[in-house]
Protein backbone atom coordinates (compact mmCIF):
# COMPACT_ATOMS: atom_id res chain seq x y z
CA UNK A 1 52.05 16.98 -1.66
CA UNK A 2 53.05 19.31 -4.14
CA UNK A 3 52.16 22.96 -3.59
CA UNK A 4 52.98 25.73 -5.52
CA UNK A 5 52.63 29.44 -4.78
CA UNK A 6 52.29 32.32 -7.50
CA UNK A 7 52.53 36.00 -5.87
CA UNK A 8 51.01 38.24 -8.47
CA UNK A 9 51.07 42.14 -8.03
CA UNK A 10 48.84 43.79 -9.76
CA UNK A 11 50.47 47.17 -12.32
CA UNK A 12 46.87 49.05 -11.77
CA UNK A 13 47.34 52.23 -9.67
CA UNK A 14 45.37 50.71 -6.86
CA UNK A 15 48.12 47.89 -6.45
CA UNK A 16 46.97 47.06 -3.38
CA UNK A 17 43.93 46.44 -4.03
CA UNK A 18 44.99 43.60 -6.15
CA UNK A 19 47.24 41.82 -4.40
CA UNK A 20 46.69 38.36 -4.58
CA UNK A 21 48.06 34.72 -4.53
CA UNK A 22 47.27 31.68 -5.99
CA UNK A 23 48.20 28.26 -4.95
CA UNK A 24 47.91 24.68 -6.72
CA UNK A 25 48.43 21.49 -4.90
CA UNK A 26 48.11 17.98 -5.75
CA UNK A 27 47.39 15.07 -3.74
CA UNK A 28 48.56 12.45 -3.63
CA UNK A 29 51.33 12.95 -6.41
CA UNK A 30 51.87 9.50 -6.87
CA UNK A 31 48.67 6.76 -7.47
CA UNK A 32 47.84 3.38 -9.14
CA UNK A 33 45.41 3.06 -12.05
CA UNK A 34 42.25 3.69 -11.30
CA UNK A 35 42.90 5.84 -7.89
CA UNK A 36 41.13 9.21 -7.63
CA UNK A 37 43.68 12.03 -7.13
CA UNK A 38 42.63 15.86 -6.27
CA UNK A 39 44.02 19.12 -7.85
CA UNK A 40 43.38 21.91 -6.21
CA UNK A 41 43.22 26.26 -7.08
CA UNK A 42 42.79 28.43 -3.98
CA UNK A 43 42.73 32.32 -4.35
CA UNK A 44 43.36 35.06 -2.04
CA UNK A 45 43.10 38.11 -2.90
CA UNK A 46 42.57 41.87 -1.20
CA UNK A 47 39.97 42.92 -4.40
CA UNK A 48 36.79 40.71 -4.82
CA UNK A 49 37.57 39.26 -8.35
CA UNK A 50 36.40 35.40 -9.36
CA UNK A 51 38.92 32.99 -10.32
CA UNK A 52 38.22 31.02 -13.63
CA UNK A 53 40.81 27.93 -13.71
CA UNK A 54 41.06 26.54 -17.84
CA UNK A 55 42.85 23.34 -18.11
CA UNK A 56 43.98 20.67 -20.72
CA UNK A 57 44.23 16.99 -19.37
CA UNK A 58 46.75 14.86 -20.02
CA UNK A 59 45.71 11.96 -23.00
CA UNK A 60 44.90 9.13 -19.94
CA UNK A 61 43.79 11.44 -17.36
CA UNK A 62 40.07 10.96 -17.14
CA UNK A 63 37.93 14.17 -15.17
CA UNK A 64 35.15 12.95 -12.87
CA UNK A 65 33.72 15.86 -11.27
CA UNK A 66 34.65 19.29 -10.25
CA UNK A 67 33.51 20.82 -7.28
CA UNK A 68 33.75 24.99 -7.26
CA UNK A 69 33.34 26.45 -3.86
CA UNK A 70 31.63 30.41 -3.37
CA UNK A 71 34.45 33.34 -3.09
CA UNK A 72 33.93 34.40 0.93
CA UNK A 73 35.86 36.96 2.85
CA UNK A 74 38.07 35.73 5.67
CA UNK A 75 37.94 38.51 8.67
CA UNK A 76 40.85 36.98 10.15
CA UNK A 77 43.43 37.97 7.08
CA UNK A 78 41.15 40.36 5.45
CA UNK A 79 41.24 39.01 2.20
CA UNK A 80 38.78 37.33 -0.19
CA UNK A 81 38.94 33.15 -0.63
CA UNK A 82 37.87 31.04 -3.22
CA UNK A 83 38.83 27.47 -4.41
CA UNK A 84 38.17 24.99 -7.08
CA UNK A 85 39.01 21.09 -7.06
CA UNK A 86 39.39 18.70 -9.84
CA UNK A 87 38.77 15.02 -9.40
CA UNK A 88 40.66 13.03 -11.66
CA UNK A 89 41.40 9.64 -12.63
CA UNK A 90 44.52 8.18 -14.23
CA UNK A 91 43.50 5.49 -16.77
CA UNK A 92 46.84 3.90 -16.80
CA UNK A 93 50.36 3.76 -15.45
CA UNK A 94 52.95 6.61 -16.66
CA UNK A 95 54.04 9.98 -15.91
CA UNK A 96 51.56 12.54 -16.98
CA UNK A 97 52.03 16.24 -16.81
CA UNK A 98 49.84 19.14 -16.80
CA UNK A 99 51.14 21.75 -18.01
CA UNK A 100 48.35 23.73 -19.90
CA UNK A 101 47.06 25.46 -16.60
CA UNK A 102 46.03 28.66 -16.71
CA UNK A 103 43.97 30.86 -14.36
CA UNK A 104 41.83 34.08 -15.19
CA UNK A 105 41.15 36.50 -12.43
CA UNK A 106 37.17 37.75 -14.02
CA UNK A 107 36.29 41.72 -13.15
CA UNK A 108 39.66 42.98 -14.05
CA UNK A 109 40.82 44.99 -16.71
CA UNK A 110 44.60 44.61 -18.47
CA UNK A 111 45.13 41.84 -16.37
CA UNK A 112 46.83 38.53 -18.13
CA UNK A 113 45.57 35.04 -17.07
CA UNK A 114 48.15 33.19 -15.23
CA UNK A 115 50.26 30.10 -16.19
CA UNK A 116 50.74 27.80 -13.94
CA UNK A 117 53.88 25.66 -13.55
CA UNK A 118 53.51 22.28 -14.99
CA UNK A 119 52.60 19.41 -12.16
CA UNK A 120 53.78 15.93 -12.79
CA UNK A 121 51.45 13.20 -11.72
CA UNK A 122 53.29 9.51 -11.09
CA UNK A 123 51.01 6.67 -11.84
CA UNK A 124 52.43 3.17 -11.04
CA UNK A 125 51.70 0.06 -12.46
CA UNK A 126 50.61 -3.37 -10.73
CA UNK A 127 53.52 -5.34 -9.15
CA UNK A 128 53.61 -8.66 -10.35
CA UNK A 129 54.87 -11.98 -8.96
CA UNK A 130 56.00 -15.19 -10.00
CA UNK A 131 54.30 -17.78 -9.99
CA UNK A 132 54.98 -20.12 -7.32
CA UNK A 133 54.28 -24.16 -7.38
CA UNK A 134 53.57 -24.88 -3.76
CA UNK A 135 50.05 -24.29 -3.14
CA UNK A 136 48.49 -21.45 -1.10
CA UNK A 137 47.88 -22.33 2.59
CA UNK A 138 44.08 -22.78 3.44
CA UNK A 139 42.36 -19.94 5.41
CA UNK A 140 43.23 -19.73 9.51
CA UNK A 141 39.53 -20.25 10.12
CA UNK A 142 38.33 -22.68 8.18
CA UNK A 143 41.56 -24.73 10.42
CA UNK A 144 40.29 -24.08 13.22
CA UNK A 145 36.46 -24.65 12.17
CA UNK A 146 34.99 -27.24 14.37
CA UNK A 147 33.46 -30.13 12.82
CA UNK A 148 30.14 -30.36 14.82
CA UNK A 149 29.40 -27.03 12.91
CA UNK A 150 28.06 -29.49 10.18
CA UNK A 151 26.55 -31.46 11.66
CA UNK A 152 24.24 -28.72 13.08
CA UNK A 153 23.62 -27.55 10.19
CA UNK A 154 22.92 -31.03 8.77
CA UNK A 155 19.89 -31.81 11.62
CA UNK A 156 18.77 -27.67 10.83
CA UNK A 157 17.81 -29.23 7.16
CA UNK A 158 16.55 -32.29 8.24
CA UNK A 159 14.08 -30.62 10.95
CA UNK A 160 13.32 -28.06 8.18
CA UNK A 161 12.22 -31.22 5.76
CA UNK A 162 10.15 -33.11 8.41
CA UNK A 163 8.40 -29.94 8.84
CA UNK A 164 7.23 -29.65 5.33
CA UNK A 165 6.52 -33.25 5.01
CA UNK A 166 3.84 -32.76 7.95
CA UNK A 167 2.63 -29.72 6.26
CA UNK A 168 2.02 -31.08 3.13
CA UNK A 169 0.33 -33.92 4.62
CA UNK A 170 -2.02 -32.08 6.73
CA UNK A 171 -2.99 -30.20 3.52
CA UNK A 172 -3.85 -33.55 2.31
CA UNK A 173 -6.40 -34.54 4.65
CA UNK A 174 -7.70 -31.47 4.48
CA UNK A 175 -8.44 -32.24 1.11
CA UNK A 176 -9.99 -35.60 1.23
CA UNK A 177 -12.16 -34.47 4.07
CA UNK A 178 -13.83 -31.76 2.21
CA UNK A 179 -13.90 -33.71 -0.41
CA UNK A 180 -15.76 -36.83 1.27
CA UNK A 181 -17.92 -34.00 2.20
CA UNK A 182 -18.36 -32.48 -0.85
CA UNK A 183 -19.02 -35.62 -3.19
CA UNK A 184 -21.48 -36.43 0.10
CA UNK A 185 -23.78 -33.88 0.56
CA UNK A 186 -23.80 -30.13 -0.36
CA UNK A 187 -25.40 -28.67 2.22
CA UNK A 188 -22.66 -30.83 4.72
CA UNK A 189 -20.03 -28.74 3.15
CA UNK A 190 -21.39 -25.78 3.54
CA UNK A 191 -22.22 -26.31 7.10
CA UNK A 192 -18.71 -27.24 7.62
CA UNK A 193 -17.49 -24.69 5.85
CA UNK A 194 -19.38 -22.51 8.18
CA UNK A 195 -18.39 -23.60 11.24
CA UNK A 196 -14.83 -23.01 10.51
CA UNK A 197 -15.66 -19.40 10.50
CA UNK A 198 -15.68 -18.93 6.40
CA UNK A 199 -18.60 -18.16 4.09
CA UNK A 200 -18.59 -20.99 1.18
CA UNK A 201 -20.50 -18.49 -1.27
CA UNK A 202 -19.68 -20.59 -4.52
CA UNK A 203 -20.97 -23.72 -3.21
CA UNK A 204 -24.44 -22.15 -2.12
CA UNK A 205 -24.66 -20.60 -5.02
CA UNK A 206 -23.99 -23.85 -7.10
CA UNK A 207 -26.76 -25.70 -4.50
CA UNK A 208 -29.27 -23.27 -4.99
CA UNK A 209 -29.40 -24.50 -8.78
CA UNK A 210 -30.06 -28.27 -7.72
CA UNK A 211 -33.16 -29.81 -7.74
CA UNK A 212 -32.98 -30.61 -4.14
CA UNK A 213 -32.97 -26.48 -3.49
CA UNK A 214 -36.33 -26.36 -5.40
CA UNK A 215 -37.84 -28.49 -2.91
CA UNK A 216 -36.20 -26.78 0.45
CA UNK A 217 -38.22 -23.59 -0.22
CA UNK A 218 -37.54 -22.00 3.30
CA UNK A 219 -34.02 -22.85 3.66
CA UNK A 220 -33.71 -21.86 -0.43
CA UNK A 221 -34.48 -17.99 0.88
CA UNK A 222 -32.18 -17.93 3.83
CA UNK A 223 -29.70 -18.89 1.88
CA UNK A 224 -30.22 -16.60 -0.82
CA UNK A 225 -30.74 -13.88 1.47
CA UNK A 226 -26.91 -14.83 3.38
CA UNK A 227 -25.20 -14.89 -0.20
CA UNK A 228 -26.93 -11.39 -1.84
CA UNK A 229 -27.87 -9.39 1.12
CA UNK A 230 -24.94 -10.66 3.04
CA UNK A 231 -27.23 -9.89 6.51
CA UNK A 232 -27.57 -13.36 8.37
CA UNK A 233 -27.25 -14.88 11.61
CA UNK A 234 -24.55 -18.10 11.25
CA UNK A 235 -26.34 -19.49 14.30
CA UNK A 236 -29.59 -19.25 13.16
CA UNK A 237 -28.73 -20.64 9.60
CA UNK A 238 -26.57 -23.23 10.91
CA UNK A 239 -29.54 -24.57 13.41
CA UNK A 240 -31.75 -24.36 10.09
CA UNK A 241 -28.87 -26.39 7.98
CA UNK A 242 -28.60 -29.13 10.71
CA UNK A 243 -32.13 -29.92 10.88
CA UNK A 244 -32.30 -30.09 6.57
CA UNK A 245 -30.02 -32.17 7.06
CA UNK A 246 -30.90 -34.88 9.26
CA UNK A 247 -34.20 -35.17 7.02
């Protein structure tokens, strides 16, 4: 990791008060295209005084995101911290150095920013090899795969198929009975309908327009009383269908 240190004394008459030093690392120095690499400005500094870092990248040197942390006092040395980190990108392979650094030390008066050395960053390329006419060796497991592994996997489908084919079948005759019930008699629907626990509103509402509602008068108004003041007893009213129907 590089790491340079910059010792700065300060020609004020309160020197030191302004003693400070600045140190830039970089890490990793060497990368591939593509990697993320970190360059880092730490202060420290007896005087409270913000560090403002200006830099120039390099033409292939792409800047993702810089992350600036709060200036705090460290009781241990006594002296004020602060540091800023770049997160950069090389674009492609190639020596690139940064050499228009420079760091401002904000709240002091007469004071010079500071130049920082140039840093080199190495960026390597891909390695390449040749191309090779014996083929690649398959993968260790698919070796040592056992062979009954498809075949499970073969009666999985199957199983999975049968089980539709009944499904869709059951659907079926589902169907045609309510149908045979339907094209048979209305009111069998709906007591079928019913008795499986549902409430066939369409089809009452469709029977109460026959003729053969006109002439069921009684069973006409408990019907009409299920389907628009939805209070009924499904007992009651299915005792009531059952005997319509059977005349």
């Amino acid at each position: 990791m590089i790491a340079r240190f910059i010792l700065i004394w300060g020609t004020l008459p309160l020197c030191s008060l302004l003693a400070q030093e600045i140190s830039v690392t970089l890490s990793p120095e060497e990368c591939s295209p593509g990697d993320l690499v970190r360059l880092s400005f730490q202060l420290e500094s007896d005087a409270f005084k913000e560090m403002v870092v200006t830099k120039l990248s390099p033409e292939g040197i792409h800047s993702v995101v810089t992350e600036k942390r709060p200036i705090e006092f460290n009781p241990q040395t006594q002296r004020y911290e602060q540091n800023e980190n770049w997160i950069l990108q090389a674009m492609h392979s190639g020596e690139f150095l940064f050499t228009e650094l420079l760091v401002t030390l904000e709240g002091l008066v007469d004071v010079e920013p500071v130049k920082i050395e140039p840093i080199q960053l190495t960026v390597t390329g891909y390695t390449e090899t040749e191309d090779s006419p014996t083929p690649e060796a398959w993968p260790t497991y698919l070796e040592n795969e056992q062979p009954t592994s498809r075949w499970l996997w073969g009666a999985v489908i199957i199983a999975i198929c049968i089980a539709f084919y009944r499904l869709i079948q059951s659907e079926k005759k589902v169907g045609l009975v309510q149908r045979d019930v339907t094209d048979e008699d209305p009111l069998s629907l709906i007591i079928h309908r019913l008795r499986c626990g549902e409430f066939p509103a369409n089809t009452i509402e469709s029977w109460l327009e026959t003729d053969d509602a006109q002439d069921k008068q009684v069973l006409r108004a408990s019907l009409q009383q299920a389907l628009y003041a939805k209070t009924y007893d499904r007992d009651a009213l299915l005792e009531h269908l059952d005997k319509e129907a059977q005349v």
